[in-house]
Protein backbone atom coordinates (compact mmCIF):
# COMPACT_ATOMS: atom_id res chain seq x y z
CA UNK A 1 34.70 17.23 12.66
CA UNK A 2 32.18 14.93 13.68
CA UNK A 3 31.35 12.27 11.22
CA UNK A 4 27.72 10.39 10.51
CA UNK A 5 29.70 7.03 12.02
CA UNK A 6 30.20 9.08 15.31
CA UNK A 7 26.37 10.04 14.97
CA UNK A 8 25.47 6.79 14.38
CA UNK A 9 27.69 4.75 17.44
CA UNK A 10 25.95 7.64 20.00
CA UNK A 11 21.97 7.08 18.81
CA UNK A 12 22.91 3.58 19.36
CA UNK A 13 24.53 4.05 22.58
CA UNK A 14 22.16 6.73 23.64
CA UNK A 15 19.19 7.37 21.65
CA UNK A 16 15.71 5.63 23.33
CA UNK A 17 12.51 4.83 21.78
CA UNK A 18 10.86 7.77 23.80
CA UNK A 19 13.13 10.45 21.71
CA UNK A 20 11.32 9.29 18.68
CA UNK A 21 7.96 9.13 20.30
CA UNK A 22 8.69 12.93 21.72
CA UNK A 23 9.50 14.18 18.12
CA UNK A 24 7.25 13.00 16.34
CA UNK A 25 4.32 14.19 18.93
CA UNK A 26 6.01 17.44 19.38
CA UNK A 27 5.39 17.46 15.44
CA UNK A 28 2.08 16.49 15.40
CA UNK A 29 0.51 18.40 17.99
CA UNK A 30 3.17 21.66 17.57
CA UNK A 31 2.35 21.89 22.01
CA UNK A 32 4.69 20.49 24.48
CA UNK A 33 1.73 20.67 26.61
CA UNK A 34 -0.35 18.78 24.55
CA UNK A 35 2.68 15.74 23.76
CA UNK A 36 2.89 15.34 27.24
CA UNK A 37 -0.72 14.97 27.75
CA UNK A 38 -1.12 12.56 24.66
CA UNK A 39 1.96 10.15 26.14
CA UNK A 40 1.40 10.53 29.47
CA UNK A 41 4.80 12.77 31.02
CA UNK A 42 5.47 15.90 32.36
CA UNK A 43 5.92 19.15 30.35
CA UNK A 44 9.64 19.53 32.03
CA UNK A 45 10.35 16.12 31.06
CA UNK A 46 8.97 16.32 27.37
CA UNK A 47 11.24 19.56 27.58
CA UNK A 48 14.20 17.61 28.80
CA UNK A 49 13.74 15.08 26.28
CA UNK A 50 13.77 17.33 23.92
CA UNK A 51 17.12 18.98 24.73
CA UNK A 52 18.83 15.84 25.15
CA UNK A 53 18.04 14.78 21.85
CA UNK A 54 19.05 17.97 20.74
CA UNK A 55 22.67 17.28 22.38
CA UNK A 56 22.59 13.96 21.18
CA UNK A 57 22.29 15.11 17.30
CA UNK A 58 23.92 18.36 18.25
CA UNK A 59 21.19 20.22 15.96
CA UNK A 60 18.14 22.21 16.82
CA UNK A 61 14.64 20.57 15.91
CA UNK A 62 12.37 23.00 17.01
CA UNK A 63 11.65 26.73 17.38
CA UNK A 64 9.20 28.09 20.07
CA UNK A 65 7.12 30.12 18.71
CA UNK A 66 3.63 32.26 20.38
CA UNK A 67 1.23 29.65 20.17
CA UNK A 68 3.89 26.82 20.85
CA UNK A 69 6.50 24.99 18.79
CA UNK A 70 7.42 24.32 15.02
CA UNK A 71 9.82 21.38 13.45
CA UNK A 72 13.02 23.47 11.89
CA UNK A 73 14.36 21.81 8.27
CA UNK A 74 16.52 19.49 10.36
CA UNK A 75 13.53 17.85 12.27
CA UNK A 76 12.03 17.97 9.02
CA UNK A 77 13.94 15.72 7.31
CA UNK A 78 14.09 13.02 10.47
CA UNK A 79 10.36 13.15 10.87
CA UNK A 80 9.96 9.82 7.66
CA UNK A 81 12.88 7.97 9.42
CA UNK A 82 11.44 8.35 12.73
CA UNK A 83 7.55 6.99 11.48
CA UNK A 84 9.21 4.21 9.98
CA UNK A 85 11.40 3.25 13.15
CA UNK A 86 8.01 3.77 15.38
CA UNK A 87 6.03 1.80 12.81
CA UNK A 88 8.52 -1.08 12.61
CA UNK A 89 8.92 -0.73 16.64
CA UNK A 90 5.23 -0.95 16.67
CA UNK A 91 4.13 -3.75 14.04
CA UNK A 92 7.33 -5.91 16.17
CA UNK A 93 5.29 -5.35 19.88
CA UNK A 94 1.99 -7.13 17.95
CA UNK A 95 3.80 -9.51 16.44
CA UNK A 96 5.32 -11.01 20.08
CA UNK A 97 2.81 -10.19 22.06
CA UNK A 98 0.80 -12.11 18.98
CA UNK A 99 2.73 -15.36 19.55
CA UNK A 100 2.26 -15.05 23.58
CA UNK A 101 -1.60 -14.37 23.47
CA UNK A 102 -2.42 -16.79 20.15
CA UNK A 103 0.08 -19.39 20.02
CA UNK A 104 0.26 -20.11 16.39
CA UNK A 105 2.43 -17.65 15.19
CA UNK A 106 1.97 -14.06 13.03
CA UNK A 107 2.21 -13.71 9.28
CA UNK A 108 3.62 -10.24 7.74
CA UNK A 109 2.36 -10.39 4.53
CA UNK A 110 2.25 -7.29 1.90
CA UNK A 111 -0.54 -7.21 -1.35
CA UNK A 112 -0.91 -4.93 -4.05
CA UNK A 113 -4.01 -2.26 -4.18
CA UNK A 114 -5.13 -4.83 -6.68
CA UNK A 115 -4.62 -7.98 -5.13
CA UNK A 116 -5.59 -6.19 -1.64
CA UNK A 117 -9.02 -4.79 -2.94
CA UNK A 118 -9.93 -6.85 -5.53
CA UNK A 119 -8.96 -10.62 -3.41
CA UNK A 120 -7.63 -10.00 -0.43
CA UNK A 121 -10.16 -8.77 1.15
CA UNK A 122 -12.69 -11.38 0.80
CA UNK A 123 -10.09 -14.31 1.04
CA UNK A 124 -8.36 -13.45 4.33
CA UNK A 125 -12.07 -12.97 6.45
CA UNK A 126 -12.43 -16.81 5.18
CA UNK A 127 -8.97 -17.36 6.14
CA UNK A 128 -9.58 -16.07 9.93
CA UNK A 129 -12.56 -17.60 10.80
CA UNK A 130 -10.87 -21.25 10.05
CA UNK A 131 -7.21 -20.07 11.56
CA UNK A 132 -8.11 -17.98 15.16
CA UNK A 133 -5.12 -18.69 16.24
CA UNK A 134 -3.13 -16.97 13.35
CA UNK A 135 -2.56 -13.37 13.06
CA UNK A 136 -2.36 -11.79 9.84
CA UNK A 137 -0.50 -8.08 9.34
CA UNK A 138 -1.32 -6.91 6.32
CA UNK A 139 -0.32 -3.77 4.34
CA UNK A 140 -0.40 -2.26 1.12
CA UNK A 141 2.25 -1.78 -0.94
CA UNK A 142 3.55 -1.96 -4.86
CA UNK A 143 6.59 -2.97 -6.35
CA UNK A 144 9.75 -1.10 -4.71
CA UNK A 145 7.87 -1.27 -1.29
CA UNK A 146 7.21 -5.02 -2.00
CA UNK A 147 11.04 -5.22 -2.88
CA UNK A 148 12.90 -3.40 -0.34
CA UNK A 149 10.55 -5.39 2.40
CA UNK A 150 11.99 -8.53 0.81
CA UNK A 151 15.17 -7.64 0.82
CA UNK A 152 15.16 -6.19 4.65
CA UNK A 153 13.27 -9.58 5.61
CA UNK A 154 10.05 -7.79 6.62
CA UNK A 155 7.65 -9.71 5.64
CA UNK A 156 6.88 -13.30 4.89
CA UNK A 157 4.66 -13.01 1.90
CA UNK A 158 4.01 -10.61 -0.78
CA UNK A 159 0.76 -11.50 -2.59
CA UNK A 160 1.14 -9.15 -6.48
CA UNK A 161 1.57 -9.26 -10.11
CA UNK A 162 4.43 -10.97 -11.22
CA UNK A 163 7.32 -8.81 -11.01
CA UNK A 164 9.98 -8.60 -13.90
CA UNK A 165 12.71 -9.24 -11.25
CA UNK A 166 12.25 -11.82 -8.43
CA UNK A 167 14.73 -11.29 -5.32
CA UNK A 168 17.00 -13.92 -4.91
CA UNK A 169 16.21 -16.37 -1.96
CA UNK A 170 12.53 -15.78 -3.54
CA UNK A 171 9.92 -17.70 -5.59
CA UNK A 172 6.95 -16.50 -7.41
CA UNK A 173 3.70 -18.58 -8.19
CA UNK A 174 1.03 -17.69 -10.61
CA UNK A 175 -2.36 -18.44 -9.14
CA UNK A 176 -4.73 -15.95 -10.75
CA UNK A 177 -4.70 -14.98 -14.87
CA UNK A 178 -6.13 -10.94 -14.99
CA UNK A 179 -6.05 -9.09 -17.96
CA UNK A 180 -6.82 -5.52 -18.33
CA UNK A 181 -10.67 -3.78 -18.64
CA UNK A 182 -12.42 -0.52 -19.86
CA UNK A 183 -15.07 -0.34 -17.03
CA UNK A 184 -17.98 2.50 -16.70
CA UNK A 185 -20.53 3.02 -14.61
CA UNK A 186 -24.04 1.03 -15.85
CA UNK A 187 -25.57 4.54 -16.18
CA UNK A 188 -22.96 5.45 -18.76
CA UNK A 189 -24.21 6.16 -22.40
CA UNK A 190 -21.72 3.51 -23.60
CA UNK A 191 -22.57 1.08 -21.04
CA UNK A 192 -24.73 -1.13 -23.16
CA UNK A 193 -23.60 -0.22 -26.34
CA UNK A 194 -22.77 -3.40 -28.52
CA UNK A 195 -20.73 -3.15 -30.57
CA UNK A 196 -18.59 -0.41 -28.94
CA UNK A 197 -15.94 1.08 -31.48
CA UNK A 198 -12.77 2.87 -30.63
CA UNK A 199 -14.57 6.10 -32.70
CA UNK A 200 -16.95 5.74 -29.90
CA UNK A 201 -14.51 5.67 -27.14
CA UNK A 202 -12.41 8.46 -28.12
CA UNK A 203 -15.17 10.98 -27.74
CA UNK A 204 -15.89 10.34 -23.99
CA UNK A 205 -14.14 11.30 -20.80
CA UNK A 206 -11.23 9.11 -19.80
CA UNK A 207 -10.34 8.69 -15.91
CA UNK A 208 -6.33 8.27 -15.77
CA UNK A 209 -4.01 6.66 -13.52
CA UNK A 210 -0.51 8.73 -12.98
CA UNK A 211 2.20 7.99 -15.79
CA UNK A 212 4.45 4.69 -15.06
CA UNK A 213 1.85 2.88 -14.17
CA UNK A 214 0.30 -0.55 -15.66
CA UNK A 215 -2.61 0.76 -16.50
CA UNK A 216 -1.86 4.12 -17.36
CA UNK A 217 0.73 2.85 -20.23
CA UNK A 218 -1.91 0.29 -21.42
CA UNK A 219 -4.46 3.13 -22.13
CA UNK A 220 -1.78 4.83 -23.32
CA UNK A 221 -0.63 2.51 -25.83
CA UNK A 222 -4.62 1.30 -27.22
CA UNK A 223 -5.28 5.34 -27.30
CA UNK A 224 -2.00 5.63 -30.14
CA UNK A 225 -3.12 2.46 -31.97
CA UNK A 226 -6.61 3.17 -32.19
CA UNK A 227 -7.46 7.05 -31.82
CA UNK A 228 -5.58 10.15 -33.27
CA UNK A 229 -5.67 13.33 -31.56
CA UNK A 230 -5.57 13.26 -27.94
CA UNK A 231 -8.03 12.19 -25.29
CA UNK A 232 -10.51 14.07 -23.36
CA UNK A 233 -9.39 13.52 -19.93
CA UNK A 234 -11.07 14.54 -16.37
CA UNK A 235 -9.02 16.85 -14.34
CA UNK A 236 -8.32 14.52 -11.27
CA UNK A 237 -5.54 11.93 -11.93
CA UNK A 238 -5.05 9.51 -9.47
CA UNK A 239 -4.08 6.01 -8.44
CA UNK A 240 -6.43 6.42 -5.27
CA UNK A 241 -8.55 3.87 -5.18
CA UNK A 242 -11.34 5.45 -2.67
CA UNK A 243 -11.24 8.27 -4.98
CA UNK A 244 -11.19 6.27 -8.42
CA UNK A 245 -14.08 4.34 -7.22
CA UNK A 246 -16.68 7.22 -6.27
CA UNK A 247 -15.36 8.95 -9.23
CA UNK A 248 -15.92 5.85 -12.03
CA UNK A 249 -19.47 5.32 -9.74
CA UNK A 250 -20.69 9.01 -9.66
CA UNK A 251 -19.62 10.42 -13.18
CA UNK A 252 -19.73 9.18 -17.14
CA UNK A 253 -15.66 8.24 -17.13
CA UNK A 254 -14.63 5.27 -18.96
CA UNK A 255 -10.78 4.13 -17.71
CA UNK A 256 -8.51 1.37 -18.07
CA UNK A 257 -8.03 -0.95 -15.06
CA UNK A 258 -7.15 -4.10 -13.70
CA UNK A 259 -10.18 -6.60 -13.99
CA UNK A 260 -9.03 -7.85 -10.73
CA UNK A 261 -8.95 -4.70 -9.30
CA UNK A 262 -12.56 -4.11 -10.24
CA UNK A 263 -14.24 -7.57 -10.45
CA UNK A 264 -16.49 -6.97 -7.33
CA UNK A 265 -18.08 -3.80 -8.46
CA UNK A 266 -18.39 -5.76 -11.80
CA UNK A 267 -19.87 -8.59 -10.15
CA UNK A 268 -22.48 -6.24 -7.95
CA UNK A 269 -23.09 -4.34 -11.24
CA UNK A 270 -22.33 -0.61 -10.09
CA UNK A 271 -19.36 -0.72 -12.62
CA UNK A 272 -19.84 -2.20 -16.36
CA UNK A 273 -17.03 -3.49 -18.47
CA UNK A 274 -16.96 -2.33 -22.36
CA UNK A 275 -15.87 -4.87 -24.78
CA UNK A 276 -13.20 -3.52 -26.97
CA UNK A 277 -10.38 -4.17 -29.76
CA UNK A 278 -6.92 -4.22 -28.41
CA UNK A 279 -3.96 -6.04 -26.45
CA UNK A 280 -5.64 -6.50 -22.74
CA UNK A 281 -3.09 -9.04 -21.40
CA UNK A 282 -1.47 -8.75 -18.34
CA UNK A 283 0.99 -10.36 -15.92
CA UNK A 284 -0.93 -12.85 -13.74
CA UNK A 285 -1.58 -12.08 -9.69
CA UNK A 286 0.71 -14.59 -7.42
CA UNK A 287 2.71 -15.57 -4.48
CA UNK A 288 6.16 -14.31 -3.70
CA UNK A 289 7.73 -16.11 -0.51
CA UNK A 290 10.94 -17.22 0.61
CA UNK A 291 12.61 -20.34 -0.83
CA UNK A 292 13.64 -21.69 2.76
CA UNK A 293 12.60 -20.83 5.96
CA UNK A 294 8.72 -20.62 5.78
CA UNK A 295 6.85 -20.72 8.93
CA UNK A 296 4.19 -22.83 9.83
CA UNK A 297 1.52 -20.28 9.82
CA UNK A 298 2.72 -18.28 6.78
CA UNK A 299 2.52 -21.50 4.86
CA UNK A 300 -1.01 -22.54 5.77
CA UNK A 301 -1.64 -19.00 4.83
CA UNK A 302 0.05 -19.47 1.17
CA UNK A 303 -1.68 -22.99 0.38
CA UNK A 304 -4.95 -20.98 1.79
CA UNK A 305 -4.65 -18.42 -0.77
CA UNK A 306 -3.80 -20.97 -3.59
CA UNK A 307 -6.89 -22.96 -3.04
CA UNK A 308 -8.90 -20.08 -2.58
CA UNK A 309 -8.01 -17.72 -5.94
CA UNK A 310 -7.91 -21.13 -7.99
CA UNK A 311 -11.24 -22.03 -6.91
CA UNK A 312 -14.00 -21.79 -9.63
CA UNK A 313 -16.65 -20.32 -7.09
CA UNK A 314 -14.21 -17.46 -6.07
CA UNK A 315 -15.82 -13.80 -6.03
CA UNK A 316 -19.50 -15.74 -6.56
């Protein structure tokens, strides 16, 4: 009986990038005609890969069927593992050929949807024009993404809230306070309200973020000290923030955010926040990075950051 060792020591003595490339376009486009077109081989040789691979896992991925081919359950569950080989494949090509082209090295760094949208993405334009010769790869990602790319060494700094567990080898830094806000847009009959009670508040419609998160078990937790009964809430729950933004700009929602997370639509005054009784702390916004081992670039990036979030003019 073969055994997932076995597996394992023949991908690694036989497996090649171009298998992964080959499923996952055979999964995408469902055509072998098409997946050779899109990476450039031959239909027999998209067809050969195919088998091999087959061989080499000694399980069927796909079924032909009239208009071409389909993933089977097996294929299925390799298609996430293969993405994030490709992706990590393909984030390690721009980060050498980086280094050769630009000299001054490449920064992986990871932020929060708050710390992404709401700071990132003013600070690290500044950052660029001053550093050319840095490259910055950013993604997004929250706290068990931030975690297990700490842990796996992929990345060299995590800007986030504070977490309640740092990985060892790791430091965190407070550099921004945030608290928590009831925002809605200025059109909203509440708006400009003052004072606004929590009798007012519990008759409108309330925009929620999915259970287990921050804000979600803040609302949560002002709605049971404040307000009996239960809360009118619109039908869409969601923690996207394309979608939370045209929603809280188009319709009368009130919801409980992030300040952070919201301070430039506050500042450009499409979003209003509503002063309100209750426990609005939160964790403050940071830097996680290793202890040892910092790179130049990643640490003119950090001391960047630091200067730019504790700045008074920031988000002016």
């Amino acid at each position: 009986m073969d055994t997932a060792t076995a597996l394992l020591n023949r991908l690694l003595a036989r497996g090649k990038f171009r298998h992964l490339q080959v499923l996952l376009r055979l999964a995408e486009l469902g055509s072998v005609q098409r997946t050779a077109e899109a990476i450039g081989l031959t239909q027999s040789t998209v067809t050969q890969t195919l088998a091999y691979l087959e061989s080499l896992l000694e399980v069927k991925l796909f079924e032909r069927h009239a208009r071409g081919v389909r993933p089977t359950s097996a294929a299925r569950d390799l298609l996430p593992i293969a993405r994030q080989l490709m992706q990590g494949i393909s984030e390690g090509a721009e980060a050498v050929m980086a280094q050769r082209a630009r000299g001054d090295g490449v920064v992986r760094l990871i932020g929060s949807a708050t710390a992404t949208h709401g700071l990132l993405a003013t600070v690290l334009p500044q950052f660029s024009q001053l550093h050319t010769s840095i490259q910055v790869h950013l993604r997004e990602g929250e706290g068990e993404d931030q975690l297990l790319a700490m842990v796996r060494g992929e990345v060299d700094l995590v800007v986030s809230r504070q977490p309640a567990v740092v990985p060892e080898g790791w430091a965190f830094s407070a550099v921004l306070e945030d608290r928590f806000a009831i925002v809605c847009r200025a059109a909203h009959p509440l708006a400009h309200m003052h004072p606004v009670r929590w009798t007012d508040l519990a008759h409108a419609t309330w925009l929620l973020l999915p259970a287990g998160l921050g804000a979600r078990t803040r609302f949560d937790a002002l709605w049971e000290a404040h307000v009996e009964g239960d809360p009118t809430v619109y039908p869409i729950i969601t923690q996207s923030l394309s979608m939370l933004q045209r929603l809280m700009e188009e319709q009368d929602l009130l919801a409980v955010l992030p300040l952070n997370l919201v301070r430039q639509q506050l500042v450009r005054g499409t979003l209003v926040e509503i002063a309100s009784d209750g426990d609005m702390t939160m964790a403050p916004i940071g830097l996680l990075q290793p202890i040892e081992g910092v790179g130049e670039a990643t640490s003119c990036l950090s001391q960047f950051l630091r200067n730019a979030l504790a700045s008074p003019h920031r988000g002016r």
